[in-house]
PDB file of N, CA and C in Angstrom:
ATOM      1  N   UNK A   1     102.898 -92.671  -5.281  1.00  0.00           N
ATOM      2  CA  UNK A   1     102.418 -91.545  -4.498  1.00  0.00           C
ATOM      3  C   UNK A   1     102.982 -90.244  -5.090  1.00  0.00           C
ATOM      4  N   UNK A   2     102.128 -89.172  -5.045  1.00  0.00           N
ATOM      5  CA  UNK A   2     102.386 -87.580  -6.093  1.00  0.00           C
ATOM      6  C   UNK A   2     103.502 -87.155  -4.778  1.00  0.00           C
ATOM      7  N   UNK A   3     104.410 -86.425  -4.626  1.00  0.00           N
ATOM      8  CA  UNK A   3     104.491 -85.601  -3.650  1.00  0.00           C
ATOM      9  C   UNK A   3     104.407 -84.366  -3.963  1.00  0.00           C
ATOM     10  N   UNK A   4     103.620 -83.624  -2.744  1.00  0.00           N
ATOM     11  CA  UNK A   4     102.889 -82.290  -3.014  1.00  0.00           C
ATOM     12  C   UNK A   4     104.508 -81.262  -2.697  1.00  0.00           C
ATOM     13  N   UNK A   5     104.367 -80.430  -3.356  1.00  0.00           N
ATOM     14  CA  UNK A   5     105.606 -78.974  -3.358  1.00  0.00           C
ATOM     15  C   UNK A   5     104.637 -78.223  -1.911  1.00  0.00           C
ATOM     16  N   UNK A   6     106.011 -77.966  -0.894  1.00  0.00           N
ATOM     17  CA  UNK A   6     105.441 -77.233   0.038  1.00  0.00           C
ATOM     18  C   UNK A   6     105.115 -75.562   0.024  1.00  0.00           C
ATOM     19  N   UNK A   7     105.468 -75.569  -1.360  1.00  0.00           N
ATOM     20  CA  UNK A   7     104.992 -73.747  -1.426  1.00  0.00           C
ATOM     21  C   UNK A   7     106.039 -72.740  -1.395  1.00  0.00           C
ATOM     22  N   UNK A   8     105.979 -71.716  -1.876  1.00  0.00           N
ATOM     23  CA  UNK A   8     107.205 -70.553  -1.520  1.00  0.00           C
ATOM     24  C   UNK A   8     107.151 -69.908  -0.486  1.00  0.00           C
ATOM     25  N   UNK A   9     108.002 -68.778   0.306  1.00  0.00           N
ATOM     26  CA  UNK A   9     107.715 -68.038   1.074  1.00  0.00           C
ATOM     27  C   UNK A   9     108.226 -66.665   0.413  1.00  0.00           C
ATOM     28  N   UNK A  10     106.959 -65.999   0.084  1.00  0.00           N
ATOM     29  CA  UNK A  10     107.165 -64.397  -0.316  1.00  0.00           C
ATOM     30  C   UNK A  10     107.950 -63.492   1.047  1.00  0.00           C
ATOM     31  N   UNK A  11     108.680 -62.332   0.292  1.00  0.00           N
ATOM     32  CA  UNK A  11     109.099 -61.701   1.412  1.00  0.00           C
ATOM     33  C   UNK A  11     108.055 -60.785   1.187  1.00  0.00           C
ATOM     34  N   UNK A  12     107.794 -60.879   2.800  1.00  0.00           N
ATOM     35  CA  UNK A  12     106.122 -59.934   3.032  1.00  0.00           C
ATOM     36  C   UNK A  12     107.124 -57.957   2.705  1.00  0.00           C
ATOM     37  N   UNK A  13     107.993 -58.105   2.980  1.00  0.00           N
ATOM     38  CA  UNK A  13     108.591 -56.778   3.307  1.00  0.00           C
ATOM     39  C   UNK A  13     108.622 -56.314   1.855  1.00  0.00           C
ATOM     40  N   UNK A  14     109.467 -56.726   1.203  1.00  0.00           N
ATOM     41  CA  UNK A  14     109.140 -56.635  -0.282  1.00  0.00           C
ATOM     42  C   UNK A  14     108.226 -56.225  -1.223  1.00  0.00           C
ATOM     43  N   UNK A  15     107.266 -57.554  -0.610  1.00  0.00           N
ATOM     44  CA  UNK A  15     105.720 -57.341  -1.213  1.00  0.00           C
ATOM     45  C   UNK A  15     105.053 -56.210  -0.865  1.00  0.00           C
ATOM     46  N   UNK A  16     105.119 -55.714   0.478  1.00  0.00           N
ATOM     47  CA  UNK A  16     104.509 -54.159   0.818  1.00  0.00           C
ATOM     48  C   UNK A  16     105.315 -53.442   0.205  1.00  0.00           C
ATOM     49  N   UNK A  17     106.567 -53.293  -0.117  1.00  0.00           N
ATOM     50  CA  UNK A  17     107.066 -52.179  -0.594  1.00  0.00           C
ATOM     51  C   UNK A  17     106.746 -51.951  -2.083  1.00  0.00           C
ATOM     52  N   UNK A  18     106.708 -52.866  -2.885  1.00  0.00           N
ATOM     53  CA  UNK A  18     105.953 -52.996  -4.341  1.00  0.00           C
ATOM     54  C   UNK A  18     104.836 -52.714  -4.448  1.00  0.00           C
ATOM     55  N   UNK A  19     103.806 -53.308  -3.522  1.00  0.00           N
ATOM     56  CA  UNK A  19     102.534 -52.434  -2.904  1.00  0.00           C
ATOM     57  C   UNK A  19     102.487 -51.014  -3.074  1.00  0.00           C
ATOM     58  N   UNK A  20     103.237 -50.172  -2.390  1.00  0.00           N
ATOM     59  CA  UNK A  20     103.748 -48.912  -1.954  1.00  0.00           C
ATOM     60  C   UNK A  20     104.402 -48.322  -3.104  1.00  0.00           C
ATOM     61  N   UNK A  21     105.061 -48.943  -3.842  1.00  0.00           N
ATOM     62  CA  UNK A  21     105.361 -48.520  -5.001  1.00  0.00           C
ATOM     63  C   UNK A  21     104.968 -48.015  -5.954  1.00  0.00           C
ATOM     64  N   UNK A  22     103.462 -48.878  -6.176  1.00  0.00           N
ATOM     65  CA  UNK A  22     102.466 -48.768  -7.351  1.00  0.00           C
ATOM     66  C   UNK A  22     101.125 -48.198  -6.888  1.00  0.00           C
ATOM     67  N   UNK A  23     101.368 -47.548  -5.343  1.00  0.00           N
ATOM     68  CA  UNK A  23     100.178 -46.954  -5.210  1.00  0.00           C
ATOM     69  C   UNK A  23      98.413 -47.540  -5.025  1.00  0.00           C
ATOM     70  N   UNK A  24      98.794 -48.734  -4.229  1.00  0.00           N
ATOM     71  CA  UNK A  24      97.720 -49.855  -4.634  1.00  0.00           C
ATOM     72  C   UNK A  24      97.485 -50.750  -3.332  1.00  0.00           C
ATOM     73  N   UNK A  25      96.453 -50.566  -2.784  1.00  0.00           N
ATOM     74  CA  UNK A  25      96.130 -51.277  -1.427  1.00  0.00           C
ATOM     75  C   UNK A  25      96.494 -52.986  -1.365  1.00  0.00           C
ATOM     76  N   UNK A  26      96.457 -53.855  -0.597  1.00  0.00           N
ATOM     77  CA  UNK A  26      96.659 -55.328  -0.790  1.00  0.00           C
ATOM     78  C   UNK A  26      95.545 -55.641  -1.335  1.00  0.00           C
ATOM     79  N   UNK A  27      94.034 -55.209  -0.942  1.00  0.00           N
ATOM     80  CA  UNK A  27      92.869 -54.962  -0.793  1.00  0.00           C
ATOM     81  C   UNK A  27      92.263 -54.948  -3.124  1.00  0.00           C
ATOM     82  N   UNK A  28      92.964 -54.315  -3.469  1.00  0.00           N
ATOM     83  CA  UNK A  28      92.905 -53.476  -4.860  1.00  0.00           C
ATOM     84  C   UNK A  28      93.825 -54.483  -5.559  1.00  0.00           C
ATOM     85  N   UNK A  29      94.918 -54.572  -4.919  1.00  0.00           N
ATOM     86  CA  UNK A  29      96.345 -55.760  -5.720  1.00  0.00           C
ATOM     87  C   UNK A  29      96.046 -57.268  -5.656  1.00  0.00           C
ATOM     88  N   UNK A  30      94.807 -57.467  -4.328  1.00  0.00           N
ATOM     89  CA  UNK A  30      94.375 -59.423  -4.892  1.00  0.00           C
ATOM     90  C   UNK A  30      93.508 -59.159  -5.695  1.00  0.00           C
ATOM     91  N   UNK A  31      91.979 -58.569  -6.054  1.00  0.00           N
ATOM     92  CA  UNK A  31      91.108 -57.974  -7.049  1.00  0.00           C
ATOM     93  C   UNK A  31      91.832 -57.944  -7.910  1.00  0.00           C
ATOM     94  N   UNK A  32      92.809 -57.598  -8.648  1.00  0.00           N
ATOM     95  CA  UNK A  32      93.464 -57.205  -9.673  1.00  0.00           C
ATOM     96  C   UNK A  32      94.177 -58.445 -10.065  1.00  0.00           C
ATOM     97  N   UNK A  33      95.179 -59.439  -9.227  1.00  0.00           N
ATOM     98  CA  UNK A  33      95.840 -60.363  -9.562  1.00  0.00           C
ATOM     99  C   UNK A  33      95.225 -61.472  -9.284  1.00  0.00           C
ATOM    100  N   UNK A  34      93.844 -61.476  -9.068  1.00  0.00           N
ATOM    101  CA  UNK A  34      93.003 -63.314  -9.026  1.00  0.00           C
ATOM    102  C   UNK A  34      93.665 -63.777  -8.433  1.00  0.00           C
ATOM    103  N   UNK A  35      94.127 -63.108  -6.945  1.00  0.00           N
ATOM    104  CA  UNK A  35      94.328 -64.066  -5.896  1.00  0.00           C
ATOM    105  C   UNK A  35      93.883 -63.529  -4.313  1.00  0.00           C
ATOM    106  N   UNK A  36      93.092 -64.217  -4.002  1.00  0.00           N
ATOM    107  CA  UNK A  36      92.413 -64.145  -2.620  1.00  0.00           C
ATOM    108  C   UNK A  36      92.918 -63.236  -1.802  1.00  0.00           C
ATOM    109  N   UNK A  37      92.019 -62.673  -1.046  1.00  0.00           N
ATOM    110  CA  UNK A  37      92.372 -61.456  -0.057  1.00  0.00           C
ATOM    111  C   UNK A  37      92.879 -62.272   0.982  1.00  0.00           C
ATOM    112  N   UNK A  38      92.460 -63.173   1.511  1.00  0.00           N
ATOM    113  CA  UNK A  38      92.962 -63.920   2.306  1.00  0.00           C
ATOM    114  C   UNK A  38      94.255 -64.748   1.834  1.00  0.00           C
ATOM    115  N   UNK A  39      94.245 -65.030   1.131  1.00  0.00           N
ATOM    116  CA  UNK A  39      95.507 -65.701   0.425  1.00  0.00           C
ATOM    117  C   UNK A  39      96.832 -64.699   0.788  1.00  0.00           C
ATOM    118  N   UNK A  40      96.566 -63.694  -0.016  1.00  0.00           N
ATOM    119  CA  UNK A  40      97.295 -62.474  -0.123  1.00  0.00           C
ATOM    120  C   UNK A  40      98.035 -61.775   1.278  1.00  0.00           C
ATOM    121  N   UNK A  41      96.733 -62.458   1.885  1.00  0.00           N
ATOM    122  CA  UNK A  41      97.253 -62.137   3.566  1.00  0.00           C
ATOM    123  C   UNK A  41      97.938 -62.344   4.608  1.00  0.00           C
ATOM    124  N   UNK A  42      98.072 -64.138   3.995  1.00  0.00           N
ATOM    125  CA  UNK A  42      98.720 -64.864   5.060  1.00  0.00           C
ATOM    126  C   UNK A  42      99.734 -64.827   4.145  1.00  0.00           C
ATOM    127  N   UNK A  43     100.096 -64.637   2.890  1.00  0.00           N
ATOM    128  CA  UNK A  43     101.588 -64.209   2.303  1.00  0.00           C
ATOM    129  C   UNK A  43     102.356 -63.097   2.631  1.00  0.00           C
ATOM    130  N   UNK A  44     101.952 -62.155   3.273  1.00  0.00           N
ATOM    131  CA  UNK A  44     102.386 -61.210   3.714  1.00  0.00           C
ATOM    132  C   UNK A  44     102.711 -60.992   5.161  1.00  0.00           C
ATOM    133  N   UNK A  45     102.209 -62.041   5.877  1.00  0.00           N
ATOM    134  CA  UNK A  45     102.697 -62.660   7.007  1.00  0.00           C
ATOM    135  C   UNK A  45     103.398 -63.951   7.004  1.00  0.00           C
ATOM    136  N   UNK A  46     103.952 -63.953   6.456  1.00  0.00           N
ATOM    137  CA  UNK A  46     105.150 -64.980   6.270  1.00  0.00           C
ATOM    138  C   UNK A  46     104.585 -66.411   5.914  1.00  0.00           C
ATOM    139  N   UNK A  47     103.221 -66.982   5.380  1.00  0.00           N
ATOM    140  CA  UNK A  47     102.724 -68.306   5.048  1.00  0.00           C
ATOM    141  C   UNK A  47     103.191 -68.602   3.873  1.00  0.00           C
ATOM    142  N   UNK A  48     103.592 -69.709   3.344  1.00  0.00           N
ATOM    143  CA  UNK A  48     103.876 -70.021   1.987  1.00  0.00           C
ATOM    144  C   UNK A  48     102.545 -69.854   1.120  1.00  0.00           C
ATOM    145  N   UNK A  49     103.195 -70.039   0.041  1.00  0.00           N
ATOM    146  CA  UNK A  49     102.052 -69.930  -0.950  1.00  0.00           C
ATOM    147  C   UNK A  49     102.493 -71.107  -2.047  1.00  0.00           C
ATOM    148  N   UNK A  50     101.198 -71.214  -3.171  1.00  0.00           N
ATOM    149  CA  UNK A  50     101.444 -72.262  -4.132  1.00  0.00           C
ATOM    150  C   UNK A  50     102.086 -71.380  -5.275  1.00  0.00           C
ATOM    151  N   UNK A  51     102.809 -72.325  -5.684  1.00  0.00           N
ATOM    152  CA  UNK A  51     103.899 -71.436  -7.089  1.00  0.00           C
ATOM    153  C   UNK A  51     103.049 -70.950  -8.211  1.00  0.00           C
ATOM    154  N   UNK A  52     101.491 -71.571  -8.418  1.00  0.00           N
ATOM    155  CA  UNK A  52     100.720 -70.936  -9.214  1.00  0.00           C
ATOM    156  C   UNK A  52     100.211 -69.295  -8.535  1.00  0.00           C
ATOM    157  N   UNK A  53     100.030 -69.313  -7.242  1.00  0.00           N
ATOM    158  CA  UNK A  53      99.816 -68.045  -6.436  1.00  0.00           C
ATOM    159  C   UNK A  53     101.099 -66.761  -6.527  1.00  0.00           C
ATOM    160  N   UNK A  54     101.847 -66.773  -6.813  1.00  0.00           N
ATOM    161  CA  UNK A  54     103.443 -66.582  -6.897  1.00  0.00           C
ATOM    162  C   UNK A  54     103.579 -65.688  -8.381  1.00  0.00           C
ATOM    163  N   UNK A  55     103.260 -66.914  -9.364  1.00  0.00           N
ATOM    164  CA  UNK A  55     103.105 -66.586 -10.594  1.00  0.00           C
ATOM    165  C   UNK A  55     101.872 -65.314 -10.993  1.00  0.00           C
ATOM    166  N   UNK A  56     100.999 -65.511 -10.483  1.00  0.00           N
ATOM    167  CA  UNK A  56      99.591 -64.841 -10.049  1.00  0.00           C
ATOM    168  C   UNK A  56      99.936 -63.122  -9.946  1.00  0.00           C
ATOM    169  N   UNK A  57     100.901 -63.319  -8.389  1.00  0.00           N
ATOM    170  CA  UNK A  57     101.214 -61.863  -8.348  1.00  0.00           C
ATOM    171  C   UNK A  57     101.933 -61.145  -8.733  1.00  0.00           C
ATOM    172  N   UNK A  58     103.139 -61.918  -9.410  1.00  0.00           N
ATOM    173  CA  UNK A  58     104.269 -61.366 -10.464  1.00  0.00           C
ATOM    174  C   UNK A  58     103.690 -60.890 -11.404  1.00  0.00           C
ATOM    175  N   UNK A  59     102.379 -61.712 -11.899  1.00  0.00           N
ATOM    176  CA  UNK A  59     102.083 -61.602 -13.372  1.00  0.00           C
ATOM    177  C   UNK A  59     101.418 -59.853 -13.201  1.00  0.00           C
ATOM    178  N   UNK A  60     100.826 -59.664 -12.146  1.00  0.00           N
ATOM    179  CA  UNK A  60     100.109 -58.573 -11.968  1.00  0.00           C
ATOM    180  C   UNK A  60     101.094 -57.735 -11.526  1.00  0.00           C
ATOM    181  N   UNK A  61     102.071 -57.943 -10.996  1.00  0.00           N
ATOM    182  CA  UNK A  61     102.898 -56.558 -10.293  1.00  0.00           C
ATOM    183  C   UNK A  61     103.353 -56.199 -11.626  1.00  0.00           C
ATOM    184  N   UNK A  62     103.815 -56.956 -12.421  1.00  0.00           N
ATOM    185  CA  UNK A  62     104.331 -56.351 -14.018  1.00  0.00           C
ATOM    186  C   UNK A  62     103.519 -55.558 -15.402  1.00  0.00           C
ATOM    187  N   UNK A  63     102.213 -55.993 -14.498  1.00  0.00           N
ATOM    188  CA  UNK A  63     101.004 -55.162 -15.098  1.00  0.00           C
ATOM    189  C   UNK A  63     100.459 -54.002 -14.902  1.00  0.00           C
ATOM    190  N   UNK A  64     101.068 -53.814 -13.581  1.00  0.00           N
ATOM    191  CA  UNK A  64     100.847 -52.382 -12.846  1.00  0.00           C
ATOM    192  C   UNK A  64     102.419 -51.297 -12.728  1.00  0.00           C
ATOM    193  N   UNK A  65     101.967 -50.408 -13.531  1.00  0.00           N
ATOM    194  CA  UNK A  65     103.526 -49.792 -13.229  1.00  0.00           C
ATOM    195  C   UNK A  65     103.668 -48.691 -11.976  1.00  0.00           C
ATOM    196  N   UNK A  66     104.801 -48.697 -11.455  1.00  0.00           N
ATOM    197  CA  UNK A  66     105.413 -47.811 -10.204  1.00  0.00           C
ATOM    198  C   UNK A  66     104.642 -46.042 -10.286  1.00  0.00           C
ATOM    199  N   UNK A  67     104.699 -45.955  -9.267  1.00  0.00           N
ATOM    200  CA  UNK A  67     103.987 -44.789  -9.330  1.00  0.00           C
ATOM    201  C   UNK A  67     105.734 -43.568  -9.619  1.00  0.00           C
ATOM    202  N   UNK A  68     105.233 -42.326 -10.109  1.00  0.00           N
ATOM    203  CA  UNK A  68     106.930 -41.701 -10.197  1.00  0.00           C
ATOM    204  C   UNK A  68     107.246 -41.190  -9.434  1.00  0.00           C
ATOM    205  N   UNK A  69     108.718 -40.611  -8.780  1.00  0.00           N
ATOM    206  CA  UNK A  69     108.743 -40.752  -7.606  1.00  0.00           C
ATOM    207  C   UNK A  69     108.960 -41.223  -6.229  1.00  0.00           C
ATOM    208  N   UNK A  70     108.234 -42.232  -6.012  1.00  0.00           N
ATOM    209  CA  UNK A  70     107.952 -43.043  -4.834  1.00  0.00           C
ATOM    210  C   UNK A  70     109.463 -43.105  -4.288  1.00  0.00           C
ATOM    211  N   UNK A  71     110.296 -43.625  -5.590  1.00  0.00           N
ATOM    212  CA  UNK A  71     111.470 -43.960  -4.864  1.00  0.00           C
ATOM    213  C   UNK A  71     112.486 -42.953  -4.065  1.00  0.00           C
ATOM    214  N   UNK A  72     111.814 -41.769  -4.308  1.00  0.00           N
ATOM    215  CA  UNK A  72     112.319 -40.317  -3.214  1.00  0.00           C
ATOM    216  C   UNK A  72     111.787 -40.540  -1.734  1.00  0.00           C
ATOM    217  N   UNK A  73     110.580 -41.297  -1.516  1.00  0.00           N
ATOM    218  CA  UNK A  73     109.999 -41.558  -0.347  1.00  0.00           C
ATOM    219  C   UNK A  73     110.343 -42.889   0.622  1.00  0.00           C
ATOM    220  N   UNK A  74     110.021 -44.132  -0.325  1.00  0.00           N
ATOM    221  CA  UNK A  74     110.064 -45.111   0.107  1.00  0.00           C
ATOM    222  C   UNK A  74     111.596 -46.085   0.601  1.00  0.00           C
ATOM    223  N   UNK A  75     111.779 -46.160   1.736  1.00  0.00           N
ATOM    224  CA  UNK A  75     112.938 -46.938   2.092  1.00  0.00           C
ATOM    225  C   UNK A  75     112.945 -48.209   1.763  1.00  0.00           C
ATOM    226  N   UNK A  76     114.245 -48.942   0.721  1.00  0.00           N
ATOM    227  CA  UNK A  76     114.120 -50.209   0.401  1.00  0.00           C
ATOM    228  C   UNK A  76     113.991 -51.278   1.846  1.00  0.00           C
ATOM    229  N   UNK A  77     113.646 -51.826   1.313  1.00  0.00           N
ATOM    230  CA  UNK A  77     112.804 -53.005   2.412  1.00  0.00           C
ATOM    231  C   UNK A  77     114.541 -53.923   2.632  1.00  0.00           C
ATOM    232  N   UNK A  78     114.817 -53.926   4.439  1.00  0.00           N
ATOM    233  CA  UNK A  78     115.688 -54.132   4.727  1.00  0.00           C
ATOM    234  C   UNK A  78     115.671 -55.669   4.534  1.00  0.00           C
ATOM    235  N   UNK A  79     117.603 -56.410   3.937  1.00  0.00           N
ATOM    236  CA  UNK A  79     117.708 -57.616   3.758  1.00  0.00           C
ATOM    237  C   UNK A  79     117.844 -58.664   5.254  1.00  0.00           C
ATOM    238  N   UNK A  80     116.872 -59.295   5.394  1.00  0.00           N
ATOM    239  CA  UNK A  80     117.040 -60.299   6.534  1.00  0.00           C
ATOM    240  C   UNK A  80     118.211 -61.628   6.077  1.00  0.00           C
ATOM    241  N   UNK A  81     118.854 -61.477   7.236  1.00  0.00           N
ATOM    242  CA  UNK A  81     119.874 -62.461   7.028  1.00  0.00           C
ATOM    243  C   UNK A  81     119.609 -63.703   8.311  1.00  0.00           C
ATOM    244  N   UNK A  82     119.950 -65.362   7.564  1.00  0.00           N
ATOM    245  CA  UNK A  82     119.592 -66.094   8.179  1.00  0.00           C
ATOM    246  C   UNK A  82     118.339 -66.666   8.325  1.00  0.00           C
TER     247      UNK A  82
END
């Protein structure tokens, strides 16, 4: 029997703030990284995702660079503990 990997859990907080970073809707950032709007969605509400999905949006956040700036505006995304 295969056993299936239960998936990662993105930090949604994170992920909007990298969002926010690069100036780029969730909407514009799955279009761009070949991964589902819906996909994209329930990762940002705390659903796991598959490690190929993961890979997907890294590969694209490193493709898109930070807007300049931002980091005068944007508050780092607070660390949850526990």
């Amino acid at each position: 029997m295969v056993e299936r990997r239960a998936g990662v859990r993105i930090d949604a907080d994170r992920l909007d703030y990298e969002l926010a970073r690069r100036g780029i809707s969730s909407r514009q950032f799955a279009e761009l990284s070949g991964v589902n709007e819906t996909t994209l969605s329930r990762a940002r509400h705390g659903y796991r995702v598959r490690e190929s999905t993961l890979r997907r949006i890294v590969s694209a956040m490193l493709r898109i660079p930070t807007m300049p700036g931002t980091e005068l505006l944007l508050s780092e995304p607070q660390r949850r503990t526990g």
